[in-house]
Each structure stands twice: as C-alpha cells, then as structure tokens.
PDB file of N, CA and C in Angstrom:
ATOM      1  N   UNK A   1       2.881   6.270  11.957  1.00  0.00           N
ATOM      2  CA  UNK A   1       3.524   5.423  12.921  1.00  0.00           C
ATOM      3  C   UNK A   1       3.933   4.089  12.279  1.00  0.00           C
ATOM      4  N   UNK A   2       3.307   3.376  11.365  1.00  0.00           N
ATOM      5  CA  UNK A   2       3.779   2.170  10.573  1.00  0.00           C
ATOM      6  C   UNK A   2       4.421   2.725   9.562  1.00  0.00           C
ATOM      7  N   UNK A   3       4.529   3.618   9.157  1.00  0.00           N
ATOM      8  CA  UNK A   3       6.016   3.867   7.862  1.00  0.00           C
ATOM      9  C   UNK A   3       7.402   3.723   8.806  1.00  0.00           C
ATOM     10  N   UNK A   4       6.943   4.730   9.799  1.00  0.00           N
ATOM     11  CA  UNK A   4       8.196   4.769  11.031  1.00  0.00           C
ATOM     12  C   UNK A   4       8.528   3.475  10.992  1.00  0.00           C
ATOM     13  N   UNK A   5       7.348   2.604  11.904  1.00  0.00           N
ATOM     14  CA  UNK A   5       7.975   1.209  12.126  1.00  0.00           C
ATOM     15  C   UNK A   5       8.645   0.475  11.255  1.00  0.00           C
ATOM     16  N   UNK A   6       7.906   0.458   9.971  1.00  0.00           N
ATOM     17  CA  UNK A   6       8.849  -0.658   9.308  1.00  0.00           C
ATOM     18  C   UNK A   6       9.927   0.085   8.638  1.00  0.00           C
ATOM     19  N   UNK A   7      10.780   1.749   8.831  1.00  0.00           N
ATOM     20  CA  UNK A   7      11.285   2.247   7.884  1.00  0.00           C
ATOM     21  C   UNK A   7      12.725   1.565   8.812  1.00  0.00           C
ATOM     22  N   UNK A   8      12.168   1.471  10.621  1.00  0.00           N
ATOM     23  CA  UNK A   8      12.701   1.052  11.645  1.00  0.00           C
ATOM     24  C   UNK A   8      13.518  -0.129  11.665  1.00  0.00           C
ATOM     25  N   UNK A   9      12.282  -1.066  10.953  1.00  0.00           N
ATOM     26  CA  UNK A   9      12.642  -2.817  11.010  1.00  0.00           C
ATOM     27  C   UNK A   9      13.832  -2.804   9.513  1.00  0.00           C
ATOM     28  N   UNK A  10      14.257  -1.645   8.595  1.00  0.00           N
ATOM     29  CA  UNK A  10      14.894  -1.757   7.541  1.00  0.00           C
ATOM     30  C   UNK A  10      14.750  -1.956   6.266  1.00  0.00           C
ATOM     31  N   UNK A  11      13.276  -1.514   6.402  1.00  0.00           N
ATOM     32  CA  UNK A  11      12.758  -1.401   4.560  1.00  0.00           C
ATOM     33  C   UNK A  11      13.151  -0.560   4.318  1.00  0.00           C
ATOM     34  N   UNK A  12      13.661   0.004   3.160  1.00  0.00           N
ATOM     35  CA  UNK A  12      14.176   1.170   2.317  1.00  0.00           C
ATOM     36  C   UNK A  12      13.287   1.622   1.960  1.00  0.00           C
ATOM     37  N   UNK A  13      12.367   1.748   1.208  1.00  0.00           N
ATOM     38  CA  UNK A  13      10.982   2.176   0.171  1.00  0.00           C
ATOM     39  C   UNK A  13       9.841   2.089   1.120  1.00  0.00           C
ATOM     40  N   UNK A  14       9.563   3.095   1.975  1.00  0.00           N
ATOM     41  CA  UNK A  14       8.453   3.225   2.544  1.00  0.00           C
ATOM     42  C   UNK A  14       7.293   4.612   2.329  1.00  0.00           C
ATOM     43  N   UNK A  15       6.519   4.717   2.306  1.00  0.00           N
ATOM     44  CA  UNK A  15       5.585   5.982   2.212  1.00  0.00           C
ATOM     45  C   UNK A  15       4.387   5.641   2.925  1.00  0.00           C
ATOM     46  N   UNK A  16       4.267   7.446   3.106  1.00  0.00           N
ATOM     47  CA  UNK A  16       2.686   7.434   3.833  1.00  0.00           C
ATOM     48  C   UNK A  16       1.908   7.877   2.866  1.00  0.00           C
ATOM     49  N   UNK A  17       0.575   7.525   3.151  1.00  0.00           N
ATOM     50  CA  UNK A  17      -0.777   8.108   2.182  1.00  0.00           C
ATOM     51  C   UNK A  17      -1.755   9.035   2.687  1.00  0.00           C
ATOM     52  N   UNK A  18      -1.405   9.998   2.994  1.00  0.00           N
ATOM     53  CA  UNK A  18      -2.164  11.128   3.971  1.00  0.00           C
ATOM     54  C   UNK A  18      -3.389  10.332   3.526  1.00  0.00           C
ATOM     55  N   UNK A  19      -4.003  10.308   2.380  1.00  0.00           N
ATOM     56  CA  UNK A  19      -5.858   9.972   2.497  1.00  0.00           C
ATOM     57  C   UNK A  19      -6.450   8.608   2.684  1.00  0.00           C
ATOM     58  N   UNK A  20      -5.155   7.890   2.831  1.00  0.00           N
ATOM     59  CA  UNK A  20      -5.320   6.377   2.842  1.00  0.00           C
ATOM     60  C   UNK A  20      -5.427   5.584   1.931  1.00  0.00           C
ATOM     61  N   UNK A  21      -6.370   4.205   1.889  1.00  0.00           N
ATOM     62  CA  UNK A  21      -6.927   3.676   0.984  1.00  0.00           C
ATOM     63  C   UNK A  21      -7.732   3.864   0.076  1.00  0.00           C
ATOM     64  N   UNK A  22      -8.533   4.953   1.132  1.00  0.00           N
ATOM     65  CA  UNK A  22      -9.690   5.416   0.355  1.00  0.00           C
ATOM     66  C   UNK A  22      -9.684   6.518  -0.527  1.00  0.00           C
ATOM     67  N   UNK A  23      -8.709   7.221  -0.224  1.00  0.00           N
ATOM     68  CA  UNK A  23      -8.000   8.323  -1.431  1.00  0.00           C
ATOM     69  C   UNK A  23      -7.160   7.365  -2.131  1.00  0.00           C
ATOM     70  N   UNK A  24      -6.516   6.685  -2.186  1.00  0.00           N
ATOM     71  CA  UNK A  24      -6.083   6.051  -3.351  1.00  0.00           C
ATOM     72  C   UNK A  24      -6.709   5.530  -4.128  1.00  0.00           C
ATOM     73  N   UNK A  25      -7.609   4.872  -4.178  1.00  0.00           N
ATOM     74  CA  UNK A  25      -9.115   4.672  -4.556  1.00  0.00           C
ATOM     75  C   UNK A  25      -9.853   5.823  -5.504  1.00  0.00           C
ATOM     76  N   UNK A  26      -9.811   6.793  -4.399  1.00  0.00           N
ATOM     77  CA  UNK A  26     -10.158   7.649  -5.458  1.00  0.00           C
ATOM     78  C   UNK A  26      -9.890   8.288  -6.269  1.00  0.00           C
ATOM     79  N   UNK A  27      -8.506   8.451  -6.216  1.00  0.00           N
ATOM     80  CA  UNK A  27      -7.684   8.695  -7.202  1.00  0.00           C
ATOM     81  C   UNK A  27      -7.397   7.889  -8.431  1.00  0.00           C
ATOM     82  N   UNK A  28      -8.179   6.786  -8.129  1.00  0.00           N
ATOM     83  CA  UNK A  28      -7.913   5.983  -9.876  1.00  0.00           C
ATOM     84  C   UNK A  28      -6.953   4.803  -9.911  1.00  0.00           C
ATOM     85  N   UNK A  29      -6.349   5.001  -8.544  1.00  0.00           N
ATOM     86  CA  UNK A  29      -4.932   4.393  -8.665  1.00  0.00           C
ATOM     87  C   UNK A  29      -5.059   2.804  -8.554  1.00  0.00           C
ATOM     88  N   UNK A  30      -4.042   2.027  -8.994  1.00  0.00           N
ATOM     89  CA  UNK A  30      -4.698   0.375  -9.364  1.00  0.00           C
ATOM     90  C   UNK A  30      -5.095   0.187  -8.381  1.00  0.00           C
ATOM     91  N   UNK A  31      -6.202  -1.087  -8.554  1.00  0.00           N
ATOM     92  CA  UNK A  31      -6.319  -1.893  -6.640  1.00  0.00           C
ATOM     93  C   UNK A  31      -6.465  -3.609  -7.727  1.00  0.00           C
ATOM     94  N   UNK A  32      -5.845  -4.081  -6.856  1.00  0.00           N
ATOM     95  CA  UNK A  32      -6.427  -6.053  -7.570  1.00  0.00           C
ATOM     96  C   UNK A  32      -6.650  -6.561  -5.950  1.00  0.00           C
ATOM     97  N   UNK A  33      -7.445  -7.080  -6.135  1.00  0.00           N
ATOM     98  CA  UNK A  33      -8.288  -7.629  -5.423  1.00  0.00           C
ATOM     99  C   UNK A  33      -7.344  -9.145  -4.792  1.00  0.00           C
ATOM    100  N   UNK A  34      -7.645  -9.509  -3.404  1.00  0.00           N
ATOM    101  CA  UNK A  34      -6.877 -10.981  -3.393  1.00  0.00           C
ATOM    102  C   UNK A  34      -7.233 -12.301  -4.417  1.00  0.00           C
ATOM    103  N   UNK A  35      -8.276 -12.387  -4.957  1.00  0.00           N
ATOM    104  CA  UNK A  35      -8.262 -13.560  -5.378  1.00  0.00           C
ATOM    105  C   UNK A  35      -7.457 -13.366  -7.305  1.00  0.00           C
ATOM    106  N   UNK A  36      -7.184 -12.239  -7.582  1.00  0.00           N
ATOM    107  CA  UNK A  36      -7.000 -11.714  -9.060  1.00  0.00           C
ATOM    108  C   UNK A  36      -5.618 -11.676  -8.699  1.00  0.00           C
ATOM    109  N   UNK A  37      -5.071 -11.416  -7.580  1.00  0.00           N
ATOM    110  CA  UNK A  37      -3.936 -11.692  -7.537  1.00  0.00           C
ATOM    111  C   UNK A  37      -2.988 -12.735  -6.560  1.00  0.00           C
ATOM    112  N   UNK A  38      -3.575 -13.243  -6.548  1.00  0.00           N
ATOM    113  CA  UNK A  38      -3.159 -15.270  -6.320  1.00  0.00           C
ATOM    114  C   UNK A  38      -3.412 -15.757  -7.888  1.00  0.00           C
ATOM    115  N   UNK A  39      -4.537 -15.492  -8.360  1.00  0.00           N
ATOM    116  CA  UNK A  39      -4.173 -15.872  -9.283  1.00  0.00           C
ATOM    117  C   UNK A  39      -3.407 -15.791 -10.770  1.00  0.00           C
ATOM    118  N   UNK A  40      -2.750 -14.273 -10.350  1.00  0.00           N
ATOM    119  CA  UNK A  40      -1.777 -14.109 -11.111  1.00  0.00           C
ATOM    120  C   UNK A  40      -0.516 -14.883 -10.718  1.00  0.00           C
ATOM    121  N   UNK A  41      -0.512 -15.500  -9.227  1.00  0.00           N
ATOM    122  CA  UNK A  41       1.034 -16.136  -8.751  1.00  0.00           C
ATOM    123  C   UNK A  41       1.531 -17.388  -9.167  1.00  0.00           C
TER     124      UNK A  41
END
C-alpha cells in the first residue's frame, strides 16, 4: 500500500520488500545507522 502511495504521489523508483527490513537484514544487505549517516552529510 505505500509503494502504491508514493508510486501515486510520482516517484518513479519504487519497490516492495516482501520480507521487509528484517529480511533485508538478513540478507546482508547494507544498513547505516542515523548517526553514521549524518555524519557522512
């Protein structure tokens, strides 16, 4: 329902993650944390 919405509001590049966060996670895939990335800004 939020890919819909924002594919709605006119983002081009949207996807869903059938397993979520937590399968992305487990899959290895990057995560940075908020403060590692503020302070990359």
């Amino acid at each position: 329902m939020s890919a819909k919405a924002l594919k709605d509001m006119g983002l081009p590049r949207v996807s869903h993650i059938v397993t979520g966060f937590g399968g992305w996670k487990a899959d290895g895939l990057p995560v940075v944390d908020y403060a590692t990335w503020k302070a990359d800004k």
